[in-house]
C-alpha atoms as a PDB file:
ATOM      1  CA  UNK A   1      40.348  51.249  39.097  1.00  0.00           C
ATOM      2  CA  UNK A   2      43.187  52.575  40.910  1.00  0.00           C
ATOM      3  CA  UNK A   3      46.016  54.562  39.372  1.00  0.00           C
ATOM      4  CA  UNK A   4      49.153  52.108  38.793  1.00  0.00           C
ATOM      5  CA  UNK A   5      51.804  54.438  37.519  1.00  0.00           C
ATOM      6  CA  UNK A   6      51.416  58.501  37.710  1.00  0.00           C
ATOM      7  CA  UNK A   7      51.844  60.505  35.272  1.00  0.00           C
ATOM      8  CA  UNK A   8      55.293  62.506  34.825  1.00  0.00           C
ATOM      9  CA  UNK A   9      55.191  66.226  36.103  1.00  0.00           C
ATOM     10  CA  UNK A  10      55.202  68.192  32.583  1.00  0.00           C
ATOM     11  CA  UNK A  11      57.277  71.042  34.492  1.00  0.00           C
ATOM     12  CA  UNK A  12      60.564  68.249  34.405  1.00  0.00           C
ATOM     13  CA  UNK A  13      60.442  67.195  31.200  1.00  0.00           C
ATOM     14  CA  UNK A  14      62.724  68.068  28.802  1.00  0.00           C
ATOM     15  CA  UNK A  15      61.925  70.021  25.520  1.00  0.00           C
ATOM     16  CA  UNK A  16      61.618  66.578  23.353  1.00  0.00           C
ATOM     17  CA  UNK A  17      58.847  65.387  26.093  1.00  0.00           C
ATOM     18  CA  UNK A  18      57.260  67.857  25.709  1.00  0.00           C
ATOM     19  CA  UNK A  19      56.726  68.255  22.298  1.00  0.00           C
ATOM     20  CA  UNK A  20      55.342  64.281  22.359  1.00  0.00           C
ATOM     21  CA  UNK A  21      52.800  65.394  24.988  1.00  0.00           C
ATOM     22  CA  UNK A  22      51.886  68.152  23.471  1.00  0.00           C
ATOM     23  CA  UNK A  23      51.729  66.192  20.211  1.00  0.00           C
ATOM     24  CA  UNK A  24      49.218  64.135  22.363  1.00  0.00           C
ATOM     25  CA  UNK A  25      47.417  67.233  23.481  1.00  0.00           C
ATOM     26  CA  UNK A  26      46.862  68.734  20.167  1.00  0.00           C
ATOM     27  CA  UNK A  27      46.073  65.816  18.011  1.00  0.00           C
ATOM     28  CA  UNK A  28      45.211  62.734  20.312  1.00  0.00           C
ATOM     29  CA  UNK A  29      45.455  58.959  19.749  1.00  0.00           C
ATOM     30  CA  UNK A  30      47.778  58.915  21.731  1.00  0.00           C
ATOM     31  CA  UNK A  31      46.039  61.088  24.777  1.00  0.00           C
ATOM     32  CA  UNK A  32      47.730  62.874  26.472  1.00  0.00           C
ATOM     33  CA  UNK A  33      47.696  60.439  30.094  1.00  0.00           C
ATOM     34  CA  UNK A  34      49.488  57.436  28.424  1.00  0.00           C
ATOM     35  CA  UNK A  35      52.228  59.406  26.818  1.00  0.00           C
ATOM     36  CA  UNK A  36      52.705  61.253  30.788  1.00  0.00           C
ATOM     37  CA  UNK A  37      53.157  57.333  31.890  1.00  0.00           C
ATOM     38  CA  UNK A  38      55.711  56.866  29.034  1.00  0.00           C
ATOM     39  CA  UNK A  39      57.463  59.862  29.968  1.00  0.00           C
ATOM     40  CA  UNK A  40      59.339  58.131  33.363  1.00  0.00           C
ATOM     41  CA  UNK A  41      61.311  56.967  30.492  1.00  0.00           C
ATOM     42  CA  UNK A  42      62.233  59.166  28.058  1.00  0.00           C
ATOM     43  CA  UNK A  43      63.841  56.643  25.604  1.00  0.00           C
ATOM     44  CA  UNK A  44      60.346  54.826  25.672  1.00  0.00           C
ATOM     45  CA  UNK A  45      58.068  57.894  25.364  1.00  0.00           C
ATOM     46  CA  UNK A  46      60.175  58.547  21.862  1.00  0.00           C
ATOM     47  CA  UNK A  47      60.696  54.850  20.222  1.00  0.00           C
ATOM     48  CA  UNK A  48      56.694  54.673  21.267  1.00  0.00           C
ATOM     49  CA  UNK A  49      55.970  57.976  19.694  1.00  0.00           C
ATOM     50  CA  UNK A  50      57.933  57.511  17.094  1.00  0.00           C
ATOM     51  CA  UNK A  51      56.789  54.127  16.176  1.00  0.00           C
ATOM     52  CA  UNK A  52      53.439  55.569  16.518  1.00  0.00           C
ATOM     53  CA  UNK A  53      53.970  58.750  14.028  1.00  0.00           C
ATOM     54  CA  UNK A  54      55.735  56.318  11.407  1.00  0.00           C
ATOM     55  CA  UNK A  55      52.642  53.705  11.161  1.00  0.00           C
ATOM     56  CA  UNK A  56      49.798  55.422  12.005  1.00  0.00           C
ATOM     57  CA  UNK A  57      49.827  58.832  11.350  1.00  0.00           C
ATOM     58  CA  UNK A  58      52.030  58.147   8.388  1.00  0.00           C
ATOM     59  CA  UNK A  59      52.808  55.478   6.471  1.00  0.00           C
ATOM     60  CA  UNK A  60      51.873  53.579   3.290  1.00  0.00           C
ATOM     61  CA  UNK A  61      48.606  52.236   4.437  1.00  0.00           C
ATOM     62  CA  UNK A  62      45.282  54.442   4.407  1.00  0.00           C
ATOM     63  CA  UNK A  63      44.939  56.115   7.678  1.00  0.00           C
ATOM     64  CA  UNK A  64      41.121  55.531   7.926  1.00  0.00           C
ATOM     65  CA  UNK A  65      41.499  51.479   7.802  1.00  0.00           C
ATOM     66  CA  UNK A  66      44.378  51.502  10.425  1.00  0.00           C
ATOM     67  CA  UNK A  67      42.003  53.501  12.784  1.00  0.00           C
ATOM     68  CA  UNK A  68      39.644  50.699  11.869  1.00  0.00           C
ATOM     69  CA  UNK A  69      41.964  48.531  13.041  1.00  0.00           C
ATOM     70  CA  UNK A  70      42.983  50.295  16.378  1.00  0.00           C
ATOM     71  CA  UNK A  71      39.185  50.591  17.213  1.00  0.00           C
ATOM     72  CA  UNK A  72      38.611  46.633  16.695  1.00  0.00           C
ATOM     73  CA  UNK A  73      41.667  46.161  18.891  1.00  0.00           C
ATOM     74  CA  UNK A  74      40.258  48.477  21.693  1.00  0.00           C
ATOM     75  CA  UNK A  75      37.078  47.196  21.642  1.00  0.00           C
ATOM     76  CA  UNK A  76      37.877  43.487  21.142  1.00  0.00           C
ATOM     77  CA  UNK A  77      40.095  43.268  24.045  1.00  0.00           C
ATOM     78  CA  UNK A  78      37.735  46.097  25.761  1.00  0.00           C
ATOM     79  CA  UNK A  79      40.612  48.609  26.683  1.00  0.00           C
ATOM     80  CA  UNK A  80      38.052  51.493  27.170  1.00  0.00           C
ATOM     81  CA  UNK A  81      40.512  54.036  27.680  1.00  0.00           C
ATOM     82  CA  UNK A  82      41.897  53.452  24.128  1.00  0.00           C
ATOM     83  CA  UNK A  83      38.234  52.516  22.910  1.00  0.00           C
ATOM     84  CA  UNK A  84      37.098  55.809  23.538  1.00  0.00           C
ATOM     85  CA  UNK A  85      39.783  57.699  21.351  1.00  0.00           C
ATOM     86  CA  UNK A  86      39.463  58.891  17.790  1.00  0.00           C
ATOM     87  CA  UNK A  87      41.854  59.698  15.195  1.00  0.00           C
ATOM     88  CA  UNK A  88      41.893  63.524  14.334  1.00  0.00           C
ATOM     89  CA  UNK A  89      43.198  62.749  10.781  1.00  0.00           C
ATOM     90  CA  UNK A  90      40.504  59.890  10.426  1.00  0.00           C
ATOM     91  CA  UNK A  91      37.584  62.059  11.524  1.00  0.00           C
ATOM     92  CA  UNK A  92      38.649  65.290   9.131  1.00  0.00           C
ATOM     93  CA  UNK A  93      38.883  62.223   6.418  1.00  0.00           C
ATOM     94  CA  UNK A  94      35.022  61.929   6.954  1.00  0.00           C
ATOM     95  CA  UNK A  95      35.178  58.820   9.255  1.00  0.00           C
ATOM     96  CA  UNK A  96      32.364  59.063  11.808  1.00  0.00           C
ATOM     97  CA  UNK A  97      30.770  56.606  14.204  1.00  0.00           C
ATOM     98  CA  UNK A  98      28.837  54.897  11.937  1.00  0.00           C
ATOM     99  CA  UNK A  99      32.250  52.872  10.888  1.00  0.00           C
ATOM    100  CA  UNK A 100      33.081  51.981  15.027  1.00  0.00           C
ATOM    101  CA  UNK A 101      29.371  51.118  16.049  1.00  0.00           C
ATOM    102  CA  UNK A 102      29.073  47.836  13.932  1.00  0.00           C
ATOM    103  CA  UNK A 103      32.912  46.986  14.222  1.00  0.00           C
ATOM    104  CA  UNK A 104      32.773  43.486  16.219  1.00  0.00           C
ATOM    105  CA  UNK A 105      30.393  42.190  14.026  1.00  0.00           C
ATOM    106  CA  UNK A 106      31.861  43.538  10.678  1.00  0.00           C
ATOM    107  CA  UNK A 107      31.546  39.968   9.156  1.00  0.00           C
ATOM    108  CA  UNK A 108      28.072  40.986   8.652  1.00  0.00           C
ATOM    109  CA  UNK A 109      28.027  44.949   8.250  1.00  0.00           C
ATOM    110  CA  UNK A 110      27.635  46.369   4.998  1.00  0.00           C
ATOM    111  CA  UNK A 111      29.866  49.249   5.890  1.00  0.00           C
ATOM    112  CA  UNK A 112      32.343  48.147   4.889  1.00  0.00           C
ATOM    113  CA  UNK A 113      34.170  47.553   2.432  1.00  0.00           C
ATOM    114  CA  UNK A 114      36.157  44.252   1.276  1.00  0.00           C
ATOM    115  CA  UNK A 115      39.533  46.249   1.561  1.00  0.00           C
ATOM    116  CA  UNK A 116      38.438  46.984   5.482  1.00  0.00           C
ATOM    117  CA  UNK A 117      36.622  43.508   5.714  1.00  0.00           C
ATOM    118  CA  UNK A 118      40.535  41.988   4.969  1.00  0.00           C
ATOM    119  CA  UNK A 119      41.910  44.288   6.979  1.00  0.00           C
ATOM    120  CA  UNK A 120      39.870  43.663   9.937  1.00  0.00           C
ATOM    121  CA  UNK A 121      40.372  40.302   9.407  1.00  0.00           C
ATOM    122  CA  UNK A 122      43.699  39.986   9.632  1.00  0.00           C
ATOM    123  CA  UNK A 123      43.613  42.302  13.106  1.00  0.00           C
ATOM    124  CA  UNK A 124      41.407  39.428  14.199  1.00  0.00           C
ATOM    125  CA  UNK A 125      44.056  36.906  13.177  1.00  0.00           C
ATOM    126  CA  UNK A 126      46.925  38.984  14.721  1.00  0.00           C
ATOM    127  CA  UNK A 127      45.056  39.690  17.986  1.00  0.00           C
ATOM    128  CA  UNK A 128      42.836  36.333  18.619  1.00  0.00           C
ATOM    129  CA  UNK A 129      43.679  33.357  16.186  1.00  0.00           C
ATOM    130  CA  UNK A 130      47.062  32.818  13.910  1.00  0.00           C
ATOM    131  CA  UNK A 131      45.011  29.978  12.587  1.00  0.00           C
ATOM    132  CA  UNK A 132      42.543  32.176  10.541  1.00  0.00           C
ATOM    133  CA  UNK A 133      45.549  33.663   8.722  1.00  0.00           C
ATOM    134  CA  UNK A 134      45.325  30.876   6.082  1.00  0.00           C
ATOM    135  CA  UNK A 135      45.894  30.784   2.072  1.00  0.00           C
ATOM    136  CA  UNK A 136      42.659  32.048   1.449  1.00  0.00           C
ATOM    137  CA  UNK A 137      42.954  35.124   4.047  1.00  0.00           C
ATOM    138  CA  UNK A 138      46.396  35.891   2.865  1.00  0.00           C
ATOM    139  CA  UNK A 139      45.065  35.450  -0.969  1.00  0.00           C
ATOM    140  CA  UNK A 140      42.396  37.871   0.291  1.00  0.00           C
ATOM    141  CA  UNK A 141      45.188  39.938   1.940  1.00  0.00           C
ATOM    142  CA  UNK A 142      47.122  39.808  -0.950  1.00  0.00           C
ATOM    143  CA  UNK A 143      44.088  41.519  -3.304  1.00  0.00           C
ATOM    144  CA  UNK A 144      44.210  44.426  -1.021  1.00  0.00           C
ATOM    145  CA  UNK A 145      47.000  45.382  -0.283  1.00  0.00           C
ATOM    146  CA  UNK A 146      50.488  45.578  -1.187  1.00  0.00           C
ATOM    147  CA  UNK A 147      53.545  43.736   0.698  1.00  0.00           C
ATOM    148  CA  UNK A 148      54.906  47.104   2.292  1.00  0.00           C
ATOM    149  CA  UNK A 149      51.417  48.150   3.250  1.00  0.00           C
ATOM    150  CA  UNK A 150      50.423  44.432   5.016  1.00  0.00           C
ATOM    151  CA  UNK A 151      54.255  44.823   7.273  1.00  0.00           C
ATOM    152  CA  UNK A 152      52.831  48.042   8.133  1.00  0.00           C
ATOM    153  CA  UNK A 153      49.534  47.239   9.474  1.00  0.00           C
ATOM    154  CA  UNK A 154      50.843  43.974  10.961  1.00  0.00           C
ATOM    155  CA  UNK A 155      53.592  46.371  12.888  1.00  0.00           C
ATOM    156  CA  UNK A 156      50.825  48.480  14.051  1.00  0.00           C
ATOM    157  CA  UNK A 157      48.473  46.459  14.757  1.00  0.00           C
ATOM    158  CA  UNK A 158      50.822  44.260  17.204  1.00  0.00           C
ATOM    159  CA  UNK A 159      51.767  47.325  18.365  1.00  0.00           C
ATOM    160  CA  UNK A 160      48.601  48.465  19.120  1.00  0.00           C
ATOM    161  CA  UNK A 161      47.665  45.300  20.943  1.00  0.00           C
ATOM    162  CA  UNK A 162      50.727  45.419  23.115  1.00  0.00           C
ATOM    163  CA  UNK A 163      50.111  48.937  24.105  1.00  0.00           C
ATOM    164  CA  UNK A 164      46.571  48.790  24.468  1.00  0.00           C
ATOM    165  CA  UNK A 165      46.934  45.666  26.589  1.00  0.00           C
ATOM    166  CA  UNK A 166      49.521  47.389  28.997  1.00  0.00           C
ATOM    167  CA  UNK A 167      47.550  50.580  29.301  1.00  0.00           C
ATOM    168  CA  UNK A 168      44.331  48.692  30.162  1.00  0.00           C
ATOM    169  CA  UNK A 169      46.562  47.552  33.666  1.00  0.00           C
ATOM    170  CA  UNK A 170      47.489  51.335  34.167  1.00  0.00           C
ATOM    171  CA  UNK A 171      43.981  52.705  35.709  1.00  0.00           C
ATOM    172  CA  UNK A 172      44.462  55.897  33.662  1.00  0.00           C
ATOM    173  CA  UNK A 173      41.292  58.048  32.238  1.00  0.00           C
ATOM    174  CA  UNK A 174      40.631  60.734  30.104  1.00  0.00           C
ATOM    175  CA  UNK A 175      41.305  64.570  30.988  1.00  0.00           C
ATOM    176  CA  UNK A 176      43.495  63.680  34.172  1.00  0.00           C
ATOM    177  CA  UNK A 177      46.788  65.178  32.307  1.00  0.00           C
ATOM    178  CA  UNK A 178      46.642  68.423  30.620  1.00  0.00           C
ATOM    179  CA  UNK A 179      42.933  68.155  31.093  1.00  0.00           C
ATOM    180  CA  UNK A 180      41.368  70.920  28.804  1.00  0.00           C
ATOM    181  CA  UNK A 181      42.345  69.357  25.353  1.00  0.00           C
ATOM    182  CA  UNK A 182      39.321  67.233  23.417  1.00  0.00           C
ATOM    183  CA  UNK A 183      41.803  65.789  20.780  1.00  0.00           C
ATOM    184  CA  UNK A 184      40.900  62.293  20.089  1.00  0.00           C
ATOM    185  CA  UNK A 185      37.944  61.916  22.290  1.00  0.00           C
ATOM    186  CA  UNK A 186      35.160  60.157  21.035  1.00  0.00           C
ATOM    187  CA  UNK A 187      31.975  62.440  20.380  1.00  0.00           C
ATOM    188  CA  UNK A 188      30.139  61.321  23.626  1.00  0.00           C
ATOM    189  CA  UNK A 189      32.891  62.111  25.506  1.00  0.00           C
ATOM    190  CA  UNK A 190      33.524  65.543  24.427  1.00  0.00           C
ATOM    191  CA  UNK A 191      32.274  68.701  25.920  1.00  0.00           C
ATOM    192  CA  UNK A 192      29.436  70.592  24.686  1.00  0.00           C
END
């Protein structure tokens, strides 16, 4: 796919841009490419990063089942560019592959657990079908989590769709902006 949008020229960014790209650089999700693209606007680039920093790397919901929840966005609406990220903070939590290979048919895995099961589920209901967010999903819900932690993950995980939707349009890939940095690549992708 072609390019659709370039990528901002680090050397004209101002000090605040740069610290979100090399936010990007260092620690990935998000890579370093999309934030470039978010940079033509600056006030974008920060209510996006900072949006991004307050649900996903922080927060009041486990890090590890939001991640879960990014990856079954990517790969349900099969944005490969985001599909093929990982969370830096999920992976030094001990999350490895074995938690994204089974992930559109987690109905059936057995790893994981009810708490991601829920979780998952209401990412499905959020991204493909309102319908399935019933009593019994919400009661489900409900047993989980707690009422700050479900406006959380509901925030990022429309979030995530939106953005992962757009940037699926944009033609970007992986190591075309500050090209050297690994952070957040999946372990196939990354260099020996």
């Amino acid at each position: 796919m072609t390019q659709r949008i370039s990528y901002r020229d680090y050397a004209d960014l101002d000090q605040e841009a740069r610290g979100y790209l090399e936010h990007a650089r260092d620690h990935g999700t998000p890579r370093p490419e999309s934030q470039a693209v978010r940079a033509h606007v600056p006030a974008v680039l920060r209510a996006f990063s900072l949006a991004w920093r307050t649900t996903f790397h922080e927060g009041v919901t486990d890090h590890a089942v939001k991640e879960l929840c990014r990856l079954y966005v990517s790969k349900t609406v099969e944005c490969e560019y985001c599909g093929t990220q990982r969370s830096e903070i999920a992976r030094e939590s001990g999350m490895d592959e074995s938690k994204v290979d089974p992930l559109l048919d987690f109905e059936r895995s057995d790893r994981y657990t009810d708490r991601e099961k829920a979780a998952l589920r209401y990412a499905q209901a959020i991204v493909w079908d309102s319908s399935i967010a019933d009593d019994e999903l919400w009661s489900e819900l409900h047993q989980h989590f707690t009422e700050p932690e479900l406006v959380e993950l509901g925030f990022f995980i429309g979030l995530t769709l939106g953005q992962q939707r757009w940037i699926k349009t944009l033609g970007i890939g992986h190591r075309q902006y500050m090209a050297a940095t690994e952070a957040g690549l999946a372990p196939d992708l990354t260099r020996s």
